[in-house]
N, C-alpha and C. Protein backbone atom coordinates (compact mmCIF):
# COMPACT_ATOMS: atom_id res chain seq x y z
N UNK A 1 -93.15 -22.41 -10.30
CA UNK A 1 -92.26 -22.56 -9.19
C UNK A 1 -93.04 -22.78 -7.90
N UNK A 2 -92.74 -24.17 -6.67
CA UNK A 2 -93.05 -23.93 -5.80
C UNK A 2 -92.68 -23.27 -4.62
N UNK A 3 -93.33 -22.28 -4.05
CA UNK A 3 -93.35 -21.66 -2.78
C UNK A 3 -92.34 -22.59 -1.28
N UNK A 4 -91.27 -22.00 -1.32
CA UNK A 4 -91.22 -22.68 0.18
C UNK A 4 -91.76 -21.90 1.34
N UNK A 5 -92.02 -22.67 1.98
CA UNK A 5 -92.48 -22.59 2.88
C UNK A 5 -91.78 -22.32 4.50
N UNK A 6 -91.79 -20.79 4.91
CA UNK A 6 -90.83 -20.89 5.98
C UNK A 6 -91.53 -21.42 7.39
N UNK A 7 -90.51 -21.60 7.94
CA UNK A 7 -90.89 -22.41 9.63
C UNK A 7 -90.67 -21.48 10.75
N UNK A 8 -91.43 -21.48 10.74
CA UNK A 8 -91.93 -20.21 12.16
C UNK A 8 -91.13 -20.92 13.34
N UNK A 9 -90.46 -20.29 14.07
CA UNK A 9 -89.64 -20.78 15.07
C UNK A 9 -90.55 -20.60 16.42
N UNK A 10 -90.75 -21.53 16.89
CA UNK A 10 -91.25 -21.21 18.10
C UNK A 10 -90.67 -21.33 19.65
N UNK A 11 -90.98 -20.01 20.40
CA UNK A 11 -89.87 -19.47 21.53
C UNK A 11 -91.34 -20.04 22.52
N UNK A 12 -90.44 -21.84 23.24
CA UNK A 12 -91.22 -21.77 24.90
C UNK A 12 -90.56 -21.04 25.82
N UNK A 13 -91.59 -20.33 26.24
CA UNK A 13 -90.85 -19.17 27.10
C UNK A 13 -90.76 -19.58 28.71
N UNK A 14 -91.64 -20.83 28.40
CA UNK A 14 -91.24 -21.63 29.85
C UNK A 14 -90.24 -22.47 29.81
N UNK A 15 -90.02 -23.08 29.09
CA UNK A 15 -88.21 -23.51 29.32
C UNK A 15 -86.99 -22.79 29.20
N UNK A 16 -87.27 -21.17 28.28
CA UNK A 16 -86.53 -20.19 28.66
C UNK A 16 -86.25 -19.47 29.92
N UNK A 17 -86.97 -19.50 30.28
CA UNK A 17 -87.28 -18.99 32.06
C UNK A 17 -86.71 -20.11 32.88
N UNK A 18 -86.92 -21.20 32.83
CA UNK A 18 -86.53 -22.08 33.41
C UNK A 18 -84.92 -22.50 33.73
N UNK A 19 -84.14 -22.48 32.12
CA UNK A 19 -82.90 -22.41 31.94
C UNK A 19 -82.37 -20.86 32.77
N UNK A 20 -82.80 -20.07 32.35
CA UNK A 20 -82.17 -19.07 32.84
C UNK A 20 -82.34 -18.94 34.69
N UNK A 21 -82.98 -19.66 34.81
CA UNK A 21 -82.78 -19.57 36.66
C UNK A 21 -82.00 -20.70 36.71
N UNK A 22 -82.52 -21.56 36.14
CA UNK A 22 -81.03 -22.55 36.78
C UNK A 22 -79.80 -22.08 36.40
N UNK A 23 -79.22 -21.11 35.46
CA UNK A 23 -78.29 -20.76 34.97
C UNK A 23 -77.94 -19.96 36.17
N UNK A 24 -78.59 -19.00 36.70
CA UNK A 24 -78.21 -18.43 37.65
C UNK A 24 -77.97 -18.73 39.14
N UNK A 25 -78.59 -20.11 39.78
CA UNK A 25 -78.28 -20.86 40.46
C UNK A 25 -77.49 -21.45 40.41
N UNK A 26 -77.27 -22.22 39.54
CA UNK A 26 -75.64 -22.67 39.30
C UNK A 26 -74.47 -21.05 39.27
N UNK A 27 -74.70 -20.06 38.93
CA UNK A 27 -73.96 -19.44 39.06
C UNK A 27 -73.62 -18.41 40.78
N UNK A 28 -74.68 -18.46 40.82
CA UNK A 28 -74.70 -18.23 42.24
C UNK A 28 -73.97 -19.00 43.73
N UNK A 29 -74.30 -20.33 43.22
CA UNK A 29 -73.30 -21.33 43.81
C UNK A 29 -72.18 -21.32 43.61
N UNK A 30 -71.66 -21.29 42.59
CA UNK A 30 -69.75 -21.32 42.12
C UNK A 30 -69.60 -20.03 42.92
N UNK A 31 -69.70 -18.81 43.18
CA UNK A 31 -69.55 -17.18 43.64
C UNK A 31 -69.77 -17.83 45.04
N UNK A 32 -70.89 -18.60 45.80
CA UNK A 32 -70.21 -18.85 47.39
C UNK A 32 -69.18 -19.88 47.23
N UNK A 33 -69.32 -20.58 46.86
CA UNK A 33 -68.06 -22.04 46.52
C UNK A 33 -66.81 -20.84 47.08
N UNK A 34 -66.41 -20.30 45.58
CA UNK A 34 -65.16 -19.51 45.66
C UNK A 34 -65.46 -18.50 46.78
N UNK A 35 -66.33 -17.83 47.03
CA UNK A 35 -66.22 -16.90 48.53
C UNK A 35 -65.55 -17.73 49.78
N UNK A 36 -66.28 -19.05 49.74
CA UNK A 36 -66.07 -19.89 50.95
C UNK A 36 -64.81 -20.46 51.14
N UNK A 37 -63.90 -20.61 50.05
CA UNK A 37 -62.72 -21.11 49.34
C UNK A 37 -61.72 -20.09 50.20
N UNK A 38 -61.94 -18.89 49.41
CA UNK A 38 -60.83 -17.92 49.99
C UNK A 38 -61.13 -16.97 51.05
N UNK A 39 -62.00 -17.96 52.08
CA UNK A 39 -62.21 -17.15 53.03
C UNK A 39 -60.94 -16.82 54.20
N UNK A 40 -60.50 -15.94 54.70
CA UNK A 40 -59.09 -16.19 55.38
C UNK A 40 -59.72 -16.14 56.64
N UNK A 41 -59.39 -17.17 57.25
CA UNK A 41 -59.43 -17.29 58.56
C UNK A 41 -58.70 -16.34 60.01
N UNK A 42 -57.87 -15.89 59.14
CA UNK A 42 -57.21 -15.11 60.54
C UNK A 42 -56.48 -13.94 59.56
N UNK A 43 -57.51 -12.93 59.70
CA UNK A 43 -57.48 -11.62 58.98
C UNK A 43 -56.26 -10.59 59.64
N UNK A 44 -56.26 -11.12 60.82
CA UNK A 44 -55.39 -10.34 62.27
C UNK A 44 -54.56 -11.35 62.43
N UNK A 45 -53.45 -10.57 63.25
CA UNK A 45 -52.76 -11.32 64.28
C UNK A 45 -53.10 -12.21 64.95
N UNK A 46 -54.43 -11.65 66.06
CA UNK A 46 -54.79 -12.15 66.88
C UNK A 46 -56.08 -13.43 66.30
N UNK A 47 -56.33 -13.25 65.63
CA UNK A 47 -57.08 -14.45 64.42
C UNK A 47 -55.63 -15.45 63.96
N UNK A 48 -54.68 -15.32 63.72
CA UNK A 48 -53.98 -16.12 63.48
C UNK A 48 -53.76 -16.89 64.85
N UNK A 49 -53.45 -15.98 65.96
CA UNK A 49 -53.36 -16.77 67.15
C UNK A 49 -53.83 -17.70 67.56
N UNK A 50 -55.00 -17.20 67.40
CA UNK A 50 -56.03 -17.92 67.58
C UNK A 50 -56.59 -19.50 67.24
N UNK A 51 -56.37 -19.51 65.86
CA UNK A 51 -56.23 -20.44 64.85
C UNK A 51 -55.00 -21.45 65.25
N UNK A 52 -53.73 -20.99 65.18
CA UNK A 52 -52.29 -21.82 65.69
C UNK A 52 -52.13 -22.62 67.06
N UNK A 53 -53.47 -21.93 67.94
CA UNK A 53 -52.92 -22.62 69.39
C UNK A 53 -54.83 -23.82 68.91
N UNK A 54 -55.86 -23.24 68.26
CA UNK A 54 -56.69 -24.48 68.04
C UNK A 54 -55.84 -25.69 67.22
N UNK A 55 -55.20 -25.48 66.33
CA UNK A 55 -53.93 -26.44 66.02
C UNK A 55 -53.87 -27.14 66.59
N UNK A 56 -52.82 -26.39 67.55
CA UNK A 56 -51.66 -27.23 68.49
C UNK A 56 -52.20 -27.69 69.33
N UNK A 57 -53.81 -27.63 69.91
CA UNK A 57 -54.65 -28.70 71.41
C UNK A 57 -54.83 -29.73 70.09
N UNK A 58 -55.18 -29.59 69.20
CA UNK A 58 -55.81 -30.67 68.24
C UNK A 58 -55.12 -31.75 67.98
N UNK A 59 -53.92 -31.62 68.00
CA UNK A 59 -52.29 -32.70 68.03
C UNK A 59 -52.70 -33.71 69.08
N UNK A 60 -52.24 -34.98 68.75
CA UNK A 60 -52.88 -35.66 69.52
C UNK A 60 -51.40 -36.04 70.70
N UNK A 61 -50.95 -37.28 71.03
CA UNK A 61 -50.08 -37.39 72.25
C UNK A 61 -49.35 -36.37 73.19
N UNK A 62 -48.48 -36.41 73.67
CA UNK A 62 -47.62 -36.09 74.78
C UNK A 62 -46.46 -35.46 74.09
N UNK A 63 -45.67 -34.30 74.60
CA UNK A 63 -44.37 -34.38 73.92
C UNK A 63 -43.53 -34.81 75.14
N UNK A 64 -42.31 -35.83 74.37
CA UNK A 64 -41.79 -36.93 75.20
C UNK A 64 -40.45 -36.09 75.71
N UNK A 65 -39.76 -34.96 75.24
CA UNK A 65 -39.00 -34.44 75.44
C UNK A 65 -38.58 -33.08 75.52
N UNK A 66 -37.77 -32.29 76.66
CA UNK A 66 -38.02 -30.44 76.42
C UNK A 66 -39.38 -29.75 76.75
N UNK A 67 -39.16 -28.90 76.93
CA UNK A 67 -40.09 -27.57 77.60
C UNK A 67 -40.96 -27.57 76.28
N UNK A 68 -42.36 -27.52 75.94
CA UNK A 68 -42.73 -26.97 74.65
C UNK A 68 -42.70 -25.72 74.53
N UNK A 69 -42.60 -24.81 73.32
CA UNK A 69 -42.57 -23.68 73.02
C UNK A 69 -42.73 -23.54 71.69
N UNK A 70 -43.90 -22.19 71.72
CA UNK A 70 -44.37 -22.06 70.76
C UNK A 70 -43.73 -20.52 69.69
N UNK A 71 -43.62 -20.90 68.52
CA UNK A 71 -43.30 -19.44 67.89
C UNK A 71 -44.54 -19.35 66.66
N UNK A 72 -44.88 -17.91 66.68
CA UNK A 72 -45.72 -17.44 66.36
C UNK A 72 -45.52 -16.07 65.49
N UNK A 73 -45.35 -16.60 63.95
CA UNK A 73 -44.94 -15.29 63.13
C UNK A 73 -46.10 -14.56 62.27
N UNK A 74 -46.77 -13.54 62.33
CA UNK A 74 -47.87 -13.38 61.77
C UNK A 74 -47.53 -12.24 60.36
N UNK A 75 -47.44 -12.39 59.41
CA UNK A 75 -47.24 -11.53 58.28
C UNK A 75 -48.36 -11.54 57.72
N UNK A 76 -48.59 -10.22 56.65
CA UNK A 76 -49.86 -10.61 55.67
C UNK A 76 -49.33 -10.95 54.46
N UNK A 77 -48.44 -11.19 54.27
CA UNK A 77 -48.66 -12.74 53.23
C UNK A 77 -48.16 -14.12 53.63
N UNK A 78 -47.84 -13.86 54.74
CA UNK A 78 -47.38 -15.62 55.29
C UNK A 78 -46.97 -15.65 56.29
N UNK A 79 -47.92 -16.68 57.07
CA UNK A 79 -47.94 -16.49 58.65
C UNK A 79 -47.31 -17.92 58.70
N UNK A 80 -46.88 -17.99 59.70
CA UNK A 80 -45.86 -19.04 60.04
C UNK A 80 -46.16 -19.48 62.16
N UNK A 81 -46.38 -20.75 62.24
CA UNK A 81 -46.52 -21.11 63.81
C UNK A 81 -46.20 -22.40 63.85
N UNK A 82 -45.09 -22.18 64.67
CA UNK A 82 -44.37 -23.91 64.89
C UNK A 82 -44.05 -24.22 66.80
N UNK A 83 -44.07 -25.30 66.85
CA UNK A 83 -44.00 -25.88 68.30
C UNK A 83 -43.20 -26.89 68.18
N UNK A 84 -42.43 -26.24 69.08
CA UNK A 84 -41.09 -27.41 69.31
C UNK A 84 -40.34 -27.41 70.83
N UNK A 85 -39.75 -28.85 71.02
CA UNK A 85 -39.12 -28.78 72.29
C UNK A 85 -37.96 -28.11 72.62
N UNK A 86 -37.63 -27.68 73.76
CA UNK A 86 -36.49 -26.76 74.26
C UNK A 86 -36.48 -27.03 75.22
N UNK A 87 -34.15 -27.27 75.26
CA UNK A 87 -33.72 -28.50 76.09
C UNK A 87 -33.03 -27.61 76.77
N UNK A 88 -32.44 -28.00 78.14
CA UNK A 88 -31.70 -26.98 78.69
C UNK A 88 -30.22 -26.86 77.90
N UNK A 89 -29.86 -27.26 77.86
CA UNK A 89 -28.31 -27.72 76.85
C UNK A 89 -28.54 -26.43 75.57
């Protein structure tokens, strides 16, 4: 009977090392990705304020009609800021 012969597996431990940091760089990136994702901008009230009136300069023309006025609802789960005209009537 002939002998087989087994095959010694051989571990480069420099492309193991290698994979495993890029593994972790890539994972490291997705964790700020998603940090940066759900970052909330206006943690406060006054952060929402804040945020709603950079908005509303950012709008570009004139309003052609009515007083502007702004409403400004701040909840923590849903903040709400709208600008609209108001007529004397």
């Amino acid at each position: 009977m002939a002998k087989k012969k087994r095959r010694r597996v051989k571990i480069h431990y420099g492309r193991l090392i290698t994979c495993i940091v890029i593994f972790i760089i890539i994972l490291v990136g997705v964790i700020l990705l998603i940090n940066s994702c759900n970052k909330d901008t206006y943690r406060s009230e006054s952060g929402f304020e804040d945020y709603a009136a950079k908005y509303f300069e950012s709008i570009p023309g004139e309003q052609q009609f009515g007083n502007k006025q702004e409403s400004i609802n701040y909840w923590e789960v849903k903040s709400v800021a709208k600008q609209f005209p108001e007529f004397k009537d």
